[in-house]
PDB file of N, CA and C in Angstrom:
ATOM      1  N   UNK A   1     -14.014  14.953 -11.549  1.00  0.00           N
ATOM      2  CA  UNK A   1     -13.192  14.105 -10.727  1.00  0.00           C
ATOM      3  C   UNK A   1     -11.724  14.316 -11.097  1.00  0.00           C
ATOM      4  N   UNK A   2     -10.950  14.114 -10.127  1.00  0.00           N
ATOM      5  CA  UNK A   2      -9.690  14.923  -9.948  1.00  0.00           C
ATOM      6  C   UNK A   2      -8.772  13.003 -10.887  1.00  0.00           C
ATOM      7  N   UNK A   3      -8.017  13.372 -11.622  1.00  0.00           N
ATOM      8  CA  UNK A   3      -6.833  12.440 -12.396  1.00  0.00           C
ATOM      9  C   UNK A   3      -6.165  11.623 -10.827  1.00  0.00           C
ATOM     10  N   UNK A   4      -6.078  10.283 -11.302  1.00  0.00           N
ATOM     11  CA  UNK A   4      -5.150   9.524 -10.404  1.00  0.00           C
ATOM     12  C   UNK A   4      -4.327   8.745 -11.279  1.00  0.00           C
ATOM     13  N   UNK A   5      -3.121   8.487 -10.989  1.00  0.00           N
ATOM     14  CA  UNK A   5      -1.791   7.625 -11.850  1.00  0.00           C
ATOM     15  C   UNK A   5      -1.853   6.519 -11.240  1.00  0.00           C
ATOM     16  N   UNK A   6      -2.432   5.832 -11.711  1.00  0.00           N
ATOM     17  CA  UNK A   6      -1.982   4.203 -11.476  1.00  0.00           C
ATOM     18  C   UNK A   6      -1.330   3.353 -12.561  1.00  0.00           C
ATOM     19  N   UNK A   7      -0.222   2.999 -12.494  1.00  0.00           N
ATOM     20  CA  UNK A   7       1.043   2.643 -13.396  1.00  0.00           C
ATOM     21  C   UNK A   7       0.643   1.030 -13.353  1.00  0.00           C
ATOM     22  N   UNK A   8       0.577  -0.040 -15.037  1.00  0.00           N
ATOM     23  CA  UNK A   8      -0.074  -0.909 -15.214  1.00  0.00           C
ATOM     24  C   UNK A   8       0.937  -1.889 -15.051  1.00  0.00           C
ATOM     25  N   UNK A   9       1.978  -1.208 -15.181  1.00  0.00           N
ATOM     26  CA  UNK A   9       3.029  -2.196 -15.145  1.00  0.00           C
ATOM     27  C   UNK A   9       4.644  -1.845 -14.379  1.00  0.00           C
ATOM     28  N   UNK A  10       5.003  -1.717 -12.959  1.00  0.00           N
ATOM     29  CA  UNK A  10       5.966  -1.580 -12.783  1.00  0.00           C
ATOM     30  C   UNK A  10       7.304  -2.766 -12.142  1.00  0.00           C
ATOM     31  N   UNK A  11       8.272  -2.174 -13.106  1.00  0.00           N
ATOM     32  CA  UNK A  11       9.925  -2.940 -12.834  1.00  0.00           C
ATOM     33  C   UNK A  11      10.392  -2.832 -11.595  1.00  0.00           C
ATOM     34  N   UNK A  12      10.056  -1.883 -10.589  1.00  0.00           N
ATOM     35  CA  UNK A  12      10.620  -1.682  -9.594  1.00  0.00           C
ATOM     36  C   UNK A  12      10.128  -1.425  -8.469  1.00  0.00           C
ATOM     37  N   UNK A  13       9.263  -2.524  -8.059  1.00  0.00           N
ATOM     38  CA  UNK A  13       8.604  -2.681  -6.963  1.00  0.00           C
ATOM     39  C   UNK A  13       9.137  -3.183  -5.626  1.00  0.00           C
ATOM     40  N   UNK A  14       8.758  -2.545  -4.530  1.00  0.00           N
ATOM     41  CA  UNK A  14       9.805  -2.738  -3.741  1.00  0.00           C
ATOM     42  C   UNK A  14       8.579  -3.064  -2.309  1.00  0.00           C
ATOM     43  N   UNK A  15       9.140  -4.264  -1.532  1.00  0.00           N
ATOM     44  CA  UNK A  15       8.162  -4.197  -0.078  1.00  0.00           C
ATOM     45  C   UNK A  15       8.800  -4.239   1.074  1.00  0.00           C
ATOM     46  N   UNK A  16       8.716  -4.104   2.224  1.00  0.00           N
ATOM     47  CA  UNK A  16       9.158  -4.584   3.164  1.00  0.00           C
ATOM     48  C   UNK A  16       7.955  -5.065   4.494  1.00  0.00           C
ATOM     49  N   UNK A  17       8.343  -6.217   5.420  1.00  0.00           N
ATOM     50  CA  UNK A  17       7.315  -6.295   6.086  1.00  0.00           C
ATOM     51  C   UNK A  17       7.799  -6.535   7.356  1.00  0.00           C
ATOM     52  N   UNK A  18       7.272  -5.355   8.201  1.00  0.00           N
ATOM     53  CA  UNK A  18       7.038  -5.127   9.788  1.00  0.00           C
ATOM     54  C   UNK A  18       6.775  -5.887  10.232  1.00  0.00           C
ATOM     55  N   UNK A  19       7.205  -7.364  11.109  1.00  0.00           N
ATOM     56  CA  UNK A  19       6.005  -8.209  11.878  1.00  0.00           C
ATOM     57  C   UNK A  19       5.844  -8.281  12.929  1.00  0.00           C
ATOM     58  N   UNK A  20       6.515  -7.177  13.931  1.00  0.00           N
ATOM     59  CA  UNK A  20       6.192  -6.971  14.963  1.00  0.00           C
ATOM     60  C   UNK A  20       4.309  -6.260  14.663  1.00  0.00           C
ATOM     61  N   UNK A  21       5.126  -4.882  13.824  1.00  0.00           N
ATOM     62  CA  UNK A  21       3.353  -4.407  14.147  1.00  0.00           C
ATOM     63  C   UNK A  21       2.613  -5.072  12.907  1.00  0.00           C
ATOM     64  N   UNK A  22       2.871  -6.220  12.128  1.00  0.00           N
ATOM     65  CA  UNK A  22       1.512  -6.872  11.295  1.00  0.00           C
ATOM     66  C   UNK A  22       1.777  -5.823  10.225  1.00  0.00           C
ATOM     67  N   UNK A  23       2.335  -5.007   9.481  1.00  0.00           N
ATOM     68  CA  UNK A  23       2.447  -3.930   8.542  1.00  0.00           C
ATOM     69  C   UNK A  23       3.286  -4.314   7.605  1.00  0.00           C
ATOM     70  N   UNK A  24       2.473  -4.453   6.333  1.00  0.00           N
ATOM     71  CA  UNK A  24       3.418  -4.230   4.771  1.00  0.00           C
ATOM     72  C   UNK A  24       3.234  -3.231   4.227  1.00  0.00           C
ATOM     73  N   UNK A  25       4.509  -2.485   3.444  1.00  0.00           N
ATOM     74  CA  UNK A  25       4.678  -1.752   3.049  1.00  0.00           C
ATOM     75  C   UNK A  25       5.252  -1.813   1.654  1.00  0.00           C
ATOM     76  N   UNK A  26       4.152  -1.376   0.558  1.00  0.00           N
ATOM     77  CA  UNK A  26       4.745  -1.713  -1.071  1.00  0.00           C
ATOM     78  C   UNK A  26       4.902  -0.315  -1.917  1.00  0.00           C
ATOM     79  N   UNK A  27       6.169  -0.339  -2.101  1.00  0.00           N
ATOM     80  CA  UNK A  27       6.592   0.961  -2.818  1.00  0.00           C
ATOM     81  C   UNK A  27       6.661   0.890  -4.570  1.00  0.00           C
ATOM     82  N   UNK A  28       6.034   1.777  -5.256  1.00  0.00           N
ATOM     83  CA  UNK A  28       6.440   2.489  -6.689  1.00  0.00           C
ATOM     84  C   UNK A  28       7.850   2.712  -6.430  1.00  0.00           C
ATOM     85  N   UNK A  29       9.022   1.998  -7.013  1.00  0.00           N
ATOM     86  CA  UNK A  29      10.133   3.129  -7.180  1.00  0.00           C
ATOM     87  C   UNK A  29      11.101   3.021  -5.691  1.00  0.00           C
ATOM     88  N   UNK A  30      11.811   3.675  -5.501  1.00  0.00           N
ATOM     89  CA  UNK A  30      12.428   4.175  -4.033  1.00  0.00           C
ATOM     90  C   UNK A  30      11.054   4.949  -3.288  1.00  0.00           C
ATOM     91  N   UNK A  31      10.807   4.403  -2.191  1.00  0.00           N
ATOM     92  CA  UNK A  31      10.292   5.135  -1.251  1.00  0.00           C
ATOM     93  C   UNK A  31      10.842   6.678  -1.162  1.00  0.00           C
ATOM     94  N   UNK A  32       9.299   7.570  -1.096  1.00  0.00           N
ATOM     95  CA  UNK A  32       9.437   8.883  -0.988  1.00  0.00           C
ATOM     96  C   UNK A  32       8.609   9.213  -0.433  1.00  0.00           C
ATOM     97  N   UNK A  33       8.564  10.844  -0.064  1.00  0.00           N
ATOM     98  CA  UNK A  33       7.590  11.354   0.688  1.00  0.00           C
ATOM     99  C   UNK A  33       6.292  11.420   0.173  1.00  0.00           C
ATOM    100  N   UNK A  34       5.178  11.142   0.433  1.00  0.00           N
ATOM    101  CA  UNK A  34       3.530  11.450  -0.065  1.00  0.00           C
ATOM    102  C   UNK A  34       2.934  11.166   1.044  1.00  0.00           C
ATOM    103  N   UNK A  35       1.455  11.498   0.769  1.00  0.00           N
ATOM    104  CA  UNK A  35       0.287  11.381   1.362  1.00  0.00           C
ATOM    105  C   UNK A  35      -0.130  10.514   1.178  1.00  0.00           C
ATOM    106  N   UNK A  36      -1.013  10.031   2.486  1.00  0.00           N
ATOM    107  CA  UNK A  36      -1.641   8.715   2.333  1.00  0.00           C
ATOM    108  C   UNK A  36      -3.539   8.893   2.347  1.00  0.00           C
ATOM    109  N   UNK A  37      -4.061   8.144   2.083  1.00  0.00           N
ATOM    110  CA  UNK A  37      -5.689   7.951   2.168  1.00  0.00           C
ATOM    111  C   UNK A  37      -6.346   6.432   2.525  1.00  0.00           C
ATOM    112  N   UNK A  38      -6.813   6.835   3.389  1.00  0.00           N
ATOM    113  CA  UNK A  38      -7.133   5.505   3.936  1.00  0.00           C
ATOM    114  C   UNK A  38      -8.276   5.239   3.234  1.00  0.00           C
ATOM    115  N   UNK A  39      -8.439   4.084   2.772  1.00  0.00           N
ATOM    116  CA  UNK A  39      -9.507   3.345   2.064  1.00  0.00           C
ATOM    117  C   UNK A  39     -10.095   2.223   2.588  1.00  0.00           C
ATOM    118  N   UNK A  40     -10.121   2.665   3.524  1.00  0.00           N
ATOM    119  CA  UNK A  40     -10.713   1.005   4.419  1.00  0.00           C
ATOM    120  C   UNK A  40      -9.999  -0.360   4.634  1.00  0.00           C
ATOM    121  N   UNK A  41     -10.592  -0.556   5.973  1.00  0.00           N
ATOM    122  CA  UNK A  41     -10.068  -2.154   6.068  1.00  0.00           C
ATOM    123  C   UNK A  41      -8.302  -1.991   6.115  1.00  0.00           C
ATOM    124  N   UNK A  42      -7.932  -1.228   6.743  1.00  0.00           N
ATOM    125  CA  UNK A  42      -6.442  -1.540   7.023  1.00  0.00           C
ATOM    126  C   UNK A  42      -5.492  -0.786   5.701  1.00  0.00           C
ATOM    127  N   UNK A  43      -6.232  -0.344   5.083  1.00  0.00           N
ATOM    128  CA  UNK A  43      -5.065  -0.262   3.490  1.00  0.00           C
ATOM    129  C   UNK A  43      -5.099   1.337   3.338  1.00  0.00           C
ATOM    130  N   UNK A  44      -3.661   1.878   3.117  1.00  0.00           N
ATOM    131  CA  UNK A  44      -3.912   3.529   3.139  1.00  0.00           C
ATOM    132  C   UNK A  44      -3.038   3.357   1.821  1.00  0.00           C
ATOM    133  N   UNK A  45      -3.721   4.154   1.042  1.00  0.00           N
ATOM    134  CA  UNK A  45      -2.661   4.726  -0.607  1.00  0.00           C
ATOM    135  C   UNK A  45      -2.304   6.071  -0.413  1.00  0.00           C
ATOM    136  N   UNK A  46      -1.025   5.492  -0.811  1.00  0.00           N
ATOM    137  CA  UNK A  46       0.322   6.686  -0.690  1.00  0.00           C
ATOM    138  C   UNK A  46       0.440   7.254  -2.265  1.00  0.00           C
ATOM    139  N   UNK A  47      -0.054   8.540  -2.161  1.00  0.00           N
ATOM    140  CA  UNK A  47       0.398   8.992  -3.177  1.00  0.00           C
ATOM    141  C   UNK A  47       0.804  10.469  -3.271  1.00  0.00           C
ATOM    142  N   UNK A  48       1.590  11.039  -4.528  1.00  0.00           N
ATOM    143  CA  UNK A  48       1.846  12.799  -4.347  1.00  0.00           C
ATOM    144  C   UNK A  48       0.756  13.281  -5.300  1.00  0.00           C
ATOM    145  N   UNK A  49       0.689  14.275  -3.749  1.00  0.00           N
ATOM    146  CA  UNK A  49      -0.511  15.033  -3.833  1.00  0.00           C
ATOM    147  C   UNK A  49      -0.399  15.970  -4.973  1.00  0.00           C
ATOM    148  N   UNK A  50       0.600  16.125  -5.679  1.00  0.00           N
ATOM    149  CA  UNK A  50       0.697  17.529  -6.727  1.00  0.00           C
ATOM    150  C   UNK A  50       0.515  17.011  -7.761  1.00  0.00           C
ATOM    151  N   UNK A  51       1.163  15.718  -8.387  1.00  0.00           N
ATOM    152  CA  UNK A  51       0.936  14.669  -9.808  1.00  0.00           C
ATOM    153  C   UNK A  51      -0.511  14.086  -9.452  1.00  0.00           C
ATOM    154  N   UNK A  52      -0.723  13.163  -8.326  1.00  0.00           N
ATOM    155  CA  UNK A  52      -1.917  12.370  -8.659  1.00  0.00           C
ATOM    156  C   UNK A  52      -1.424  11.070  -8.507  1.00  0.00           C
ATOM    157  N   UNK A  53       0.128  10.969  -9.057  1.00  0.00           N
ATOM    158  CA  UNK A  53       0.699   9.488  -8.965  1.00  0.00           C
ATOM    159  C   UNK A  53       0.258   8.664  -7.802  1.00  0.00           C
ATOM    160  N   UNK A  54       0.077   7.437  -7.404  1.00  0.00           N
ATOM    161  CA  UNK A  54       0.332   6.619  -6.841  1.00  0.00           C
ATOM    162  C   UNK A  54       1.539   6.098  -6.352  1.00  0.00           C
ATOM    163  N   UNK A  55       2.018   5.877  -5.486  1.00  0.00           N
ATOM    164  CA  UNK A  55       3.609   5.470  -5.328  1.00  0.00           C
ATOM    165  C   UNK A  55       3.617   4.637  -4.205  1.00  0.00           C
ATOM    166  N   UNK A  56       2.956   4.532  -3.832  1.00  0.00           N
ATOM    167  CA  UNK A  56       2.920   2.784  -2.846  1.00  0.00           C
ATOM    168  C   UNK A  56       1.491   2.464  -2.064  1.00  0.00           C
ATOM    169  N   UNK A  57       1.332   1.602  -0.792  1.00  0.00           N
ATOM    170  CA  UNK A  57       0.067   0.632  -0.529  1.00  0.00           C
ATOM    171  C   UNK A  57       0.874   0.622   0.717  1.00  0.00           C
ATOM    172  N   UNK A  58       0.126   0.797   1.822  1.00  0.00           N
ATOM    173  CA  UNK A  58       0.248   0.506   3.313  1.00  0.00           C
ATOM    174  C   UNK A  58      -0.562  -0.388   3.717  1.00  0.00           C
ATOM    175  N   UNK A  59      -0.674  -2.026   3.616  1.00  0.00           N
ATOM    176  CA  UNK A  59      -1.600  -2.759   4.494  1.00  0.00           C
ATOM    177  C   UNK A  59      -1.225  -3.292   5.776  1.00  0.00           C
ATOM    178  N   UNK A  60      -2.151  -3.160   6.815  1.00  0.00           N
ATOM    179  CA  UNK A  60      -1.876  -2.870   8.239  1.00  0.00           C
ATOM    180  C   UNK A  60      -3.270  -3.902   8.383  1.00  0.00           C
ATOM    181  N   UNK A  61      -2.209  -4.949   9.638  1.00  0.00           N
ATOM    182  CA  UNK A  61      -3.012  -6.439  10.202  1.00  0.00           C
ATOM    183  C   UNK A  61      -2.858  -7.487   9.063  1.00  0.00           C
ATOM    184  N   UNK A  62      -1.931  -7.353   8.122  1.00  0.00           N
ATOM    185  CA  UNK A  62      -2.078  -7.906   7.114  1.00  0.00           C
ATOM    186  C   UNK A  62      -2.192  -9.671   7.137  1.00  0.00           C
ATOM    187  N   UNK A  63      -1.177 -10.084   8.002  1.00  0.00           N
ATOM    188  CA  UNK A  63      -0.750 -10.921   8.471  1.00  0.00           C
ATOM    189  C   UNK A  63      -1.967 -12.099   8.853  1.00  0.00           C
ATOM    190  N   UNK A  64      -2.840 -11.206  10.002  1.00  0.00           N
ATOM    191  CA  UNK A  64      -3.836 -11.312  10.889  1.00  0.00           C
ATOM    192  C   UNK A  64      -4.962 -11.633  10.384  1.00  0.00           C
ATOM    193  N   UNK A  65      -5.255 -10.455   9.174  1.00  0.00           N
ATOM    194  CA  UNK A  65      -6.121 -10.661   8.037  1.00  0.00           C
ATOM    195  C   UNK A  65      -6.342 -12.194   7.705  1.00  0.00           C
ATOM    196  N   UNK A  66      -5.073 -12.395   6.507  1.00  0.00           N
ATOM    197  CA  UNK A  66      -4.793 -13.654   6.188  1.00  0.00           C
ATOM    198  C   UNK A  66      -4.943 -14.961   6.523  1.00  0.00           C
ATOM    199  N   UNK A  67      -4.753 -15.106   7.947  1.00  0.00           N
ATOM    200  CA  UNK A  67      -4.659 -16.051   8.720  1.00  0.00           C
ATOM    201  C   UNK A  67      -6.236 -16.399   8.957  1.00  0.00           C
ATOM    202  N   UNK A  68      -6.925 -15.170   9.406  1.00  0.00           N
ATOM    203  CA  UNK A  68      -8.469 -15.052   9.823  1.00  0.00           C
ATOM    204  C   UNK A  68      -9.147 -15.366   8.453  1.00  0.00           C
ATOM    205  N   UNK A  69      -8.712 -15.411   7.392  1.00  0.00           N
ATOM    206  CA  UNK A  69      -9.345 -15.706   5.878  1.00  0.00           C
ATOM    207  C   UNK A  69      -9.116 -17.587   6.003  1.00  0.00           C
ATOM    208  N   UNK A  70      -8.039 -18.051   6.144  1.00  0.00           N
ATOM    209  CA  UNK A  70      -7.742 -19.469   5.761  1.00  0.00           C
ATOM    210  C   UNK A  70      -8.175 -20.240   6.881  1.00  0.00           C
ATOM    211  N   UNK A  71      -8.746 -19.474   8.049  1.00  0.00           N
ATOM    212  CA  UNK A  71      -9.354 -20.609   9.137  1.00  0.00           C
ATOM    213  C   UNK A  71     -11.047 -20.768   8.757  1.00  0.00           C
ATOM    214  N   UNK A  72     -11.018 -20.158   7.589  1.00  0.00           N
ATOM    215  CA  UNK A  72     -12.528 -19.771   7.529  1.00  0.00           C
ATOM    216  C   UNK A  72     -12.592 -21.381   6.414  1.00  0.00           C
ATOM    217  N   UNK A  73     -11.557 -21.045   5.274  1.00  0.00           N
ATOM    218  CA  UNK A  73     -11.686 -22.623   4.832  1.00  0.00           C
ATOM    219  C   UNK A  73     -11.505 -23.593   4.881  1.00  0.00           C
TER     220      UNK A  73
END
């Protein structure tokens, strides 16, 4: 199995959130270029493909999600 960087503790986390299209976006660091992988359920991990690092989280409907969770309790 191929190495992945997932960093336990970072200072410089950064988000922003879309609410027209329901989309958050959480960055490692300054936003940069990588690849993403979708892992189900709305959430794609962004990471570079040459390190392995991790460098941010795309959740999509997030909003929608949420809302559909707290009518449930």
């Amino acid at each position: 199995m191929e190495a992945v960087k997932i960093l336990e503790k970072e200072e410089n986390l950064n988000w922003d959130y879309d609410e027209e299209a329901d989309v958050l976006y959480i960055s490692i660091g300054k936003p940069r270029k990588a690849l993403g992988a979708d892992i189900g359920d709305g959430a794609i991990v962004r990471y570079v493909e040459k390190t392995g690092e991790v460098v941010g989280l795309t959740l999509i409907g997030i909003k929608e999600k949420l809302l559909k969770e707290f009518r449930k309790r």
